[in-house]
Protein backbone atom coordinates (compact mmCIF):
# COMPACT_ATOMS: atom_id res chain seq x y z
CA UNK A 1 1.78 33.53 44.05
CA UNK A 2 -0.24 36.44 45.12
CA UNK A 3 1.11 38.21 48.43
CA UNK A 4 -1.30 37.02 51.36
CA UNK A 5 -2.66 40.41 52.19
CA UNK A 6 -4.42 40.60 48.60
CA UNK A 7 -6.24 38.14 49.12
CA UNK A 8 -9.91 38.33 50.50
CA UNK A 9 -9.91 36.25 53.60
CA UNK A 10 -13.24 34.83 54.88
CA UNK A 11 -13.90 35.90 58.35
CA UNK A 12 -13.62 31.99 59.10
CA UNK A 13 -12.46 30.07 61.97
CA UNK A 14 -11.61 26.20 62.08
CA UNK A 15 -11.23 23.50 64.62
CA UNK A 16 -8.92 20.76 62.98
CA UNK A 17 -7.82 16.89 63.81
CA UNK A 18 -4.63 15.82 62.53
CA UNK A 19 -3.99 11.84 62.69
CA UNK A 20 -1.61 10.08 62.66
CA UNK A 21 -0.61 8.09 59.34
CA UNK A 22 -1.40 4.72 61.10
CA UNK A 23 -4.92 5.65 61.84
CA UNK A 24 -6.01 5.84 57.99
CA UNK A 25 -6.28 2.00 56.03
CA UNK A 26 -4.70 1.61 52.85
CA UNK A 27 -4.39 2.41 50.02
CA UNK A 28 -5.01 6.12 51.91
CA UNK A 29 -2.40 5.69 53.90
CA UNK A 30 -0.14 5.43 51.26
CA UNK A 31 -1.44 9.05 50.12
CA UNK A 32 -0.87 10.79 52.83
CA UNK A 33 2.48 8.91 53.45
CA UNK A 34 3.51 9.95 49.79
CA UNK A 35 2.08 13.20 50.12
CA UNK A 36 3.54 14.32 53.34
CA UNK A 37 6.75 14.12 51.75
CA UNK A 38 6.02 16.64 48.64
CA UNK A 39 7.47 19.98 49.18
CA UNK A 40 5.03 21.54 47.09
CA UNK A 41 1.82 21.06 49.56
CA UNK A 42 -0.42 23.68 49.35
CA UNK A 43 -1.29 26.45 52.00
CA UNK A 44 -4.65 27.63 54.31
CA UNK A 45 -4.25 31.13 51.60
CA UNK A 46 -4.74 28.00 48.54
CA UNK A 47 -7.44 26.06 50.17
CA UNK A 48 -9.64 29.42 50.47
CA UNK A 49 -8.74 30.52 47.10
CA UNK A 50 -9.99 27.38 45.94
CA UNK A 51 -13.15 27.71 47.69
CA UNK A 52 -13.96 31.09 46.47
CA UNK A 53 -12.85 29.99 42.94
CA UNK A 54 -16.15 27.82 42.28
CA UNK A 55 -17.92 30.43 43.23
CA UNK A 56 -17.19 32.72 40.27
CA UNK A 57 -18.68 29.95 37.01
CA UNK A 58 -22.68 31.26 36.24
CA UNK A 59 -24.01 29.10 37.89
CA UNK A 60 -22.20 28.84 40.88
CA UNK A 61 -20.95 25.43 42.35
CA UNK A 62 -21.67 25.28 45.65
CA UNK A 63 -19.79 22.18 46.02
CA UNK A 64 -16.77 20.70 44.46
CA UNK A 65 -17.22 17.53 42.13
CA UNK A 66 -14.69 15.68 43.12
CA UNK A 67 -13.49 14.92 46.96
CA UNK A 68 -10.03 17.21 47.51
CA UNK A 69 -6.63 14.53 48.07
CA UNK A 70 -4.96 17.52 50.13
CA UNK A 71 -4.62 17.88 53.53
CA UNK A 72 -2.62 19.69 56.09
CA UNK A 73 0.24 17.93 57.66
CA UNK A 74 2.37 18.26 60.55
CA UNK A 75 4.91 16.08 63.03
CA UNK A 76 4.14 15.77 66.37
CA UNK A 77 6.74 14.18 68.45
CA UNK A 78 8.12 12.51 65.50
CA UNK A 79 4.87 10.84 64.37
CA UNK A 80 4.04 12.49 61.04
CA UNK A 81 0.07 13.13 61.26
CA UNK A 82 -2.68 14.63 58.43
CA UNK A 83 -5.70 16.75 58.60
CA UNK A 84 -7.12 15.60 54.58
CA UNK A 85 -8.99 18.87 53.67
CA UNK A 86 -12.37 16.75 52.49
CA UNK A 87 -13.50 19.95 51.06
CA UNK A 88 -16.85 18.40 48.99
CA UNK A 89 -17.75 16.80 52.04
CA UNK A 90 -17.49 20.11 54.13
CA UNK A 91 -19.29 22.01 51.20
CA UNK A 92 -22.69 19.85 51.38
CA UNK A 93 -22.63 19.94 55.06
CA UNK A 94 -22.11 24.34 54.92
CA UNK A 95 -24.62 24.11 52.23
CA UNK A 96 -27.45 22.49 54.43
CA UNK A 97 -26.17 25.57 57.60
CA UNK A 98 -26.61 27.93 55.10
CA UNK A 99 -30.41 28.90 54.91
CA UNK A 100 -29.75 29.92 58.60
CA UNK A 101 -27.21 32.64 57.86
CA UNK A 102 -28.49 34.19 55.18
CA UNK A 103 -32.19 35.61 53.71
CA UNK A 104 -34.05 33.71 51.55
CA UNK A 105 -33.63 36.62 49.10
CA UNK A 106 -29.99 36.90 49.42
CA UNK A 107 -29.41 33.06 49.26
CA UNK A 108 -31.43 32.30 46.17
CA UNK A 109 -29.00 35.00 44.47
CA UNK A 110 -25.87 33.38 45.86
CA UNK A 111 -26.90 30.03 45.30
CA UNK A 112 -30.08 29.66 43.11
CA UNK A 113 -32.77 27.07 44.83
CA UNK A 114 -31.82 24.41 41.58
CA UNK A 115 -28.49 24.67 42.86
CA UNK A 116 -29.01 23.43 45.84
CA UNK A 117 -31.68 21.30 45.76
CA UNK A 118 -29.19 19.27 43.09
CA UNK A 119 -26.54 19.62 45.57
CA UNK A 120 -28.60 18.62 48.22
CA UNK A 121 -29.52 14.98 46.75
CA UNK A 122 -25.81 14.20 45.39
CA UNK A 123 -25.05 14.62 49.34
CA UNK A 124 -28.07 12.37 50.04
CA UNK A 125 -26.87 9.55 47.52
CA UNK A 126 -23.12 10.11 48.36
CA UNK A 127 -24.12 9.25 52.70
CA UNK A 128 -26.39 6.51 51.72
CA UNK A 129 -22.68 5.20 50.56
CA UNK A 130 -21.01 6.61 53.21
CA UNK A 131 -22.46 6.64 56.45
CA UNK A 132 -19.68 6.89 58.40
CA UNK A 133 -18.18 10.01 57.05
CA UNK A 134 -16.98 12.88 59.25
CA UNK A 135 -14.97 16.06 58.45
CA UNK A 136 -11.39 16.69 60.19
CA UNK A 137 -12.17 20.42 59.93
CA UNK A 138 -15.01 22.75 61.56
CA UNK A 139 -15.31 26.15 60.49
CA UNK A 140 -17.25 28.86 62.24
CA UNK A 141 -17.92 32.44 60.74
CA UNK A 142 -17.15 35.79 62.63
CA UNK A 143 -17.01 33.96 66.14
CA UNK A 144 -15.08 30.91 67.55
CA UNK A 145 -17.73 28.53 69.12
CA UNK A 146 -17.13 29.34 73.20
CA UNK A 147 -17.45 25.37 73.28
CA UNK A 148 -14.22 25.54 71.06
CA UNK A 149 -11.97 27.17 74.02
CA UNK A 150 -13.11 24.32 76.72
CA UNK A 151 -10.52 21.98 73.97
CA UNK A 152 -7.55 23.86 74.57
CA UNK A 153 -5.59 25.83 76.99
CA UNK A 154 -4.23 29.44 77.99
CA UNK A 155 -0.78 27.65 77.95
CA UNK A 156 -1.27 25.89 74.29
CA UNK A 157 -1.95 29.59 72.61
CA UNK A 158 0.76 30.53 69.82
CA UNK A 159 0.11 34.18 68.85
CA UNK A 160 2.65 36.07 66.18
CA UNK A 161 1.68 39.83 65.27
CA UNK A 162 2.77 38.96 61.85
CA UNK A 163 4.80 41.86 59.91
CA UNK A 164 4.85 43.25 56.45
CA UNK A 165 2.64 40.98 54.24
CA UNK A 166 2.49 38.55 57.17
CA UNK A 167 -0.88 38.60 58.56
CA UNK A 168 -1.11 37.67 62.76
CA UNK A 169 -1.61 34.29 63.55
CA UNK A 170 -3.53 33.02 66.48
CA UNK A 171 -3.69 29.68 67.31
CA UNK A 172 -4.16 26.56 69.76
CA UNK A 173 -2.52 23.34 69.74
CA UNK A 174 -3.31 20.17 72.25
CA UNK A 175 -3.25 15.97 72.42
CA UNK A 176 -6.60 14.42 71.56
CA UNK A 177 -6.35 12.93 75.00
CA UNK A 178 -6.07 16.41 76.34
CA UNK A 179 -9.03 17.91 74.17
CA UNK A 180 -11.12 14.94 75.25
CA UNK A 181 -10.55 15.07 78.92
CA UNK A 182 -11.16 18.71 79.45
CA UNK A 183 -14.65 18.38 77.30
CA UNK A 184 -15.59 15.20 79.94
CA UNK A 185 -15.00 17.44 83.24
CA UNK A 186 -16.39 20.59 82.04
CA UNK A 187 -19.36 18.57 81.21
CA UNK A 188 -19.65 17.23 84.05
CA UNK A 189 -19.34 20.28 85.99
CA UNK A 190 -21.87 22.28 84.13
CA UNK A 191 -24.88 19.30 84.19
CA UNK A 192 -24.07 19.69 88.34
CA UNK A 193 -24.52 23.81 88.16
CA UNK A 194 -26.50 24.92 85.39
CA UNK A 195 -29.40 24.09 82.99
CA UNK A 196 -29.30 22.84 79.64
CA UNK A 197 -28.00 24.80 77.41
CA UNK A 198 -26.16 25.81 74.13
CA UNK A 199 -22.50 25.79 75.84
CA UNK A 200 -23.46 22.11 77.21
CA UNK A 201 -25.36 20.80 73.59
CA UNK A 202 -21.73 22.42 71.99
CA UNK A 203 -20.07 20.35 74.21
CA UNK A 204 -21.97 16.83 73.80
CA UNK A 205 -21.27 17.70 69.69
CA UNK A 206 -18.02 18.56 69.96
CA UNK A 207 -17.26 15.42 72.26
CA UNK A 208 -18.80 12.91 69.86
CA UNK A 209 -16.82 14.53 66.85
CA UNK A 210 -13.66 13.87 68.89
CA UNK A 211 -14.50 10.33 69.53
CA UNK A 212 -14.32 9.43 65.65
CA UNK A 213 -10.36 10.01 65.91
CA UNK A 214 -7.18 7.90 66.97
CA UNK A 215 -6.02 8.80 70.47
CA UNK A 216 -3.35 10.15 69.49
CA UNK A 217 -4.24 12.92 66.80
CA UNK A 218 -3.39 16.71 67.57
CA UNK A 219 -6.23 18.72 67.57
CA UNK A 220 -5.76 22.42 66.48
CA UNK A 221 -8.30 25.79 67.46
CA UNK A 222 -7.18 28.10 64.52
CA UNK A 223 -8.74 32.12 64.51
CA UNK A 224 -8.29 31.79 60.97
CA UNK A 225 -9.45 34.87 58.67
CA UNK A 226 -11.03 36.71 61.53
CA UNK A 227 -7.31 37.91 62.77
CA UNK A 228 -8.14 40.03 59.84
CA UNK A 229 -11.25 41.36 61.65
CA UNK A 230 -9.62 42.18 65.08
CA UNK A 231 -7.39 45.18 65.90
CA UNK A 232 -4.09 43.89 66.64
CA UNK A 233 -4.15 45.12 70.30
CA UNK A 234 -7.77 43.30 70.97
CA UNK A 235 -5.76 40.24 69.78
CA UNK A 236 -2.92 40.15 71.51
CA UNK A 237 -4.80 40.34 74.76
CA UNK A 238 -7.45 37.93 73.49
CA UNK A 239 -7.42 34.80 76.45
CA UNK A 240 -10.73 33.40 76.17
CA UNK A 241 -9.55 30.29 76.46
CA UNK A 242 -8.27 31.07 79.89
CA UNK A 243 -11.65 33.02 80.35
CA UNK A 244 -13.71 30.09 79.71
CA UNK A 245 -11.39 27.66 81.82
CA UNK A 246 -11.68 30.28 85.12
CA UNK A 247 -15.66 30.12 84.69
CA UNK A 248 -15.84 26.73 84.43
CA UNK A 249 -14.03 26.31 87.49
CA UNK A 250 -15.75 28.69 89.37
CA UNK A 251 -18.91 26.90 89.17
CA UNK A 252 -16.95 23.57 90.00
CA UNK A 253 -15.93 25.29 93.31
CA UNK A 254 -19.55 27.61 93.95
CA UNK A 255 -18.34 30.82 92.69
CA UNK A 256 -20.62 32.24 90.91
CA UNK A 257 -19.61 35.98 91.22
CA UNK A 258 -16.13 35.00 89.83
CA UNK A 259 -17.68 32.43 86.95
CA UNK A 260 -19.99 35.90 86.38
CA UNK A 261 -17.12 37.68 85.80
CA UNK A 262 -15.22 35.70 83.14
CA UNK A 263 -18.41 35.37 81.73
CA UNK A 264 -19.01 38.78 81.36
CA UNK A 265 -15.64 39.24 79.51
CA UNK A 266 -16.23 36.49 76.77
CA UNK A 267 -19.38 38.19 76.00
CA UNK A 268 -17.82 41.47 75.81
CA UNK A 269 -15.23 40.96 73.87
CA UNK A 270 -16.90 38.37 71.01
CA UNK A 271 -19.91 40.65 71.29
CA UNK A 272 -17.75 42.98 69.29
CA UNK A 273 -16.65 41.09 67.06
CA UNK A 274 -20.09 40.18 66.00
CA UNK A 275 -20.70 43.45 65.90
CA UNK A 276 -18.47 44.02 62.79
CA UNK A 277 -20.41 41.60 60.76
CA UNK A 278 -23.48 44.02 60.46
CA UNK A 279 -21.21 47.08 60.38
CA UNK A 280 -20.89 48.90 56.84
């Protein structure tokens, strides 16, 4: 196994749901039952590699051609719950996103127009068959999604500097009932004491995603790759979490000098992070 620090890590972040076994119908509970159990289960470091493996064929494929049967799995308070990776659906939905991150140029050498316009209808055919589908995993590039921190809180944050070929790890961890309950107030608060916006849209998405899951699933704010892209100082002292839960109730209670001021922090600090995206 290569050590983890030789490995290219995409500057990616991911929100996750893990659910319960009882929440999935057989047989696929059975699966995940079995496969819980299998000491072997592959990493985060082996779902990446995977992903930037089917990159490498001329062409390319953009999306895997079968569905993934991994998943992530942990055991909260006893209850053994999975987060299945669905990579081929999370492929065609990056694929459609992906015309708005990159040049036309640059995307039809990365992905050739053929390429995805094939790709494109398989996903068509596959959710005329599947309506209902939804991912357990969101992934965001260079940022986490401010709408992201409203989930979770200053007191769920598990940080480890890492050591040797250990990269830092960053990471929240809360109930669904939690996650769900903090999205419903801050929404309410910010319809009473701002405009529409894209902090409020995030948080109608985000909200509706959430619904889709058992009650009691775990859902998990992960900074992913982009520890890689952070000084280890900058993130060790990164709360935005806490940032984003002070604003929120400084509008509640009519404060906006103090909601200005977290503000101003969160913009600061993931303004340079974006920052290293463009830099050479």
């Amino acid at each position: 196994m290569p050590k983890v620090s030789s490995v290219i890590v995409p500057y990616a972040t991911y929100l996750r749901v893990y659910e319960p076994l009882a929440a999935f119908p057989e047989p696929e509970r059975g699966h995940w039952t079995r496969y819980a159990r299998r000491p072997d289960r592959p990493s985060y470091q082996d779902e990446l590699r995977r992903s930037l493996a089917d990159l490498l064929p001329t062409p390319p494929v953009p999306v895997p051609v079968h569905e993934s049967s991994d998943a992530f799995v942990l055991e909260v308070d006893g209850v053994v719950c999975v987060c299945p990776w669905r990579t081929r659906l999370r492929g065609w939905q990056a694929l459609e996103e992906l015309g708005d991150e990159l040049p036309a140029p640059v995307l039809d050498a990365v992905l050739p127009e053929v390429v995805r316009r094939q790709a494109a209808q398989d996903y068509e055919r596959w959710l005329a068959r599947n309506p209902d589908a939804r991912p357990w995993i969101r992934t965001s590039t260079w940022q986490v999604p401010l709408h992201w921190f409203v989930l979770v809180s200053d007191g769920e944050r598990r940080f480890d500097k890492g050591s040797g070929d250990v990269p830092p790890m960053l990471r929240y961890q809360t109930p669904m009932v939690e996650a769900r309950r903090r999205v419903a107030r801050a929404l309410r608060t910010l319809k009473e004491t701002i405009d529409e916006g894209p902090l409020i849209d995030g948080l109608l998405d985000v909200g509706r995603w959430l619904e889709e899951f058992h009650p009691r699933s775990l859902v998990e704010l992960d900074y992913g790759g982009l520890v890689h892209a952070l000084p280890a100082g900058e993130l060790e002292g990164d709360h935005s979490a806490a940032d984003v839960a002070e604003g929120i109730e400084a509008l509640r209670q009519g404060d906006g000098v103090a909601a200005g001021e977290a503000y101003g922090r969160l913009v600061e600090r993931w303004r340079s992070v974006r920052d290293r995206r463009s830099a050479n």
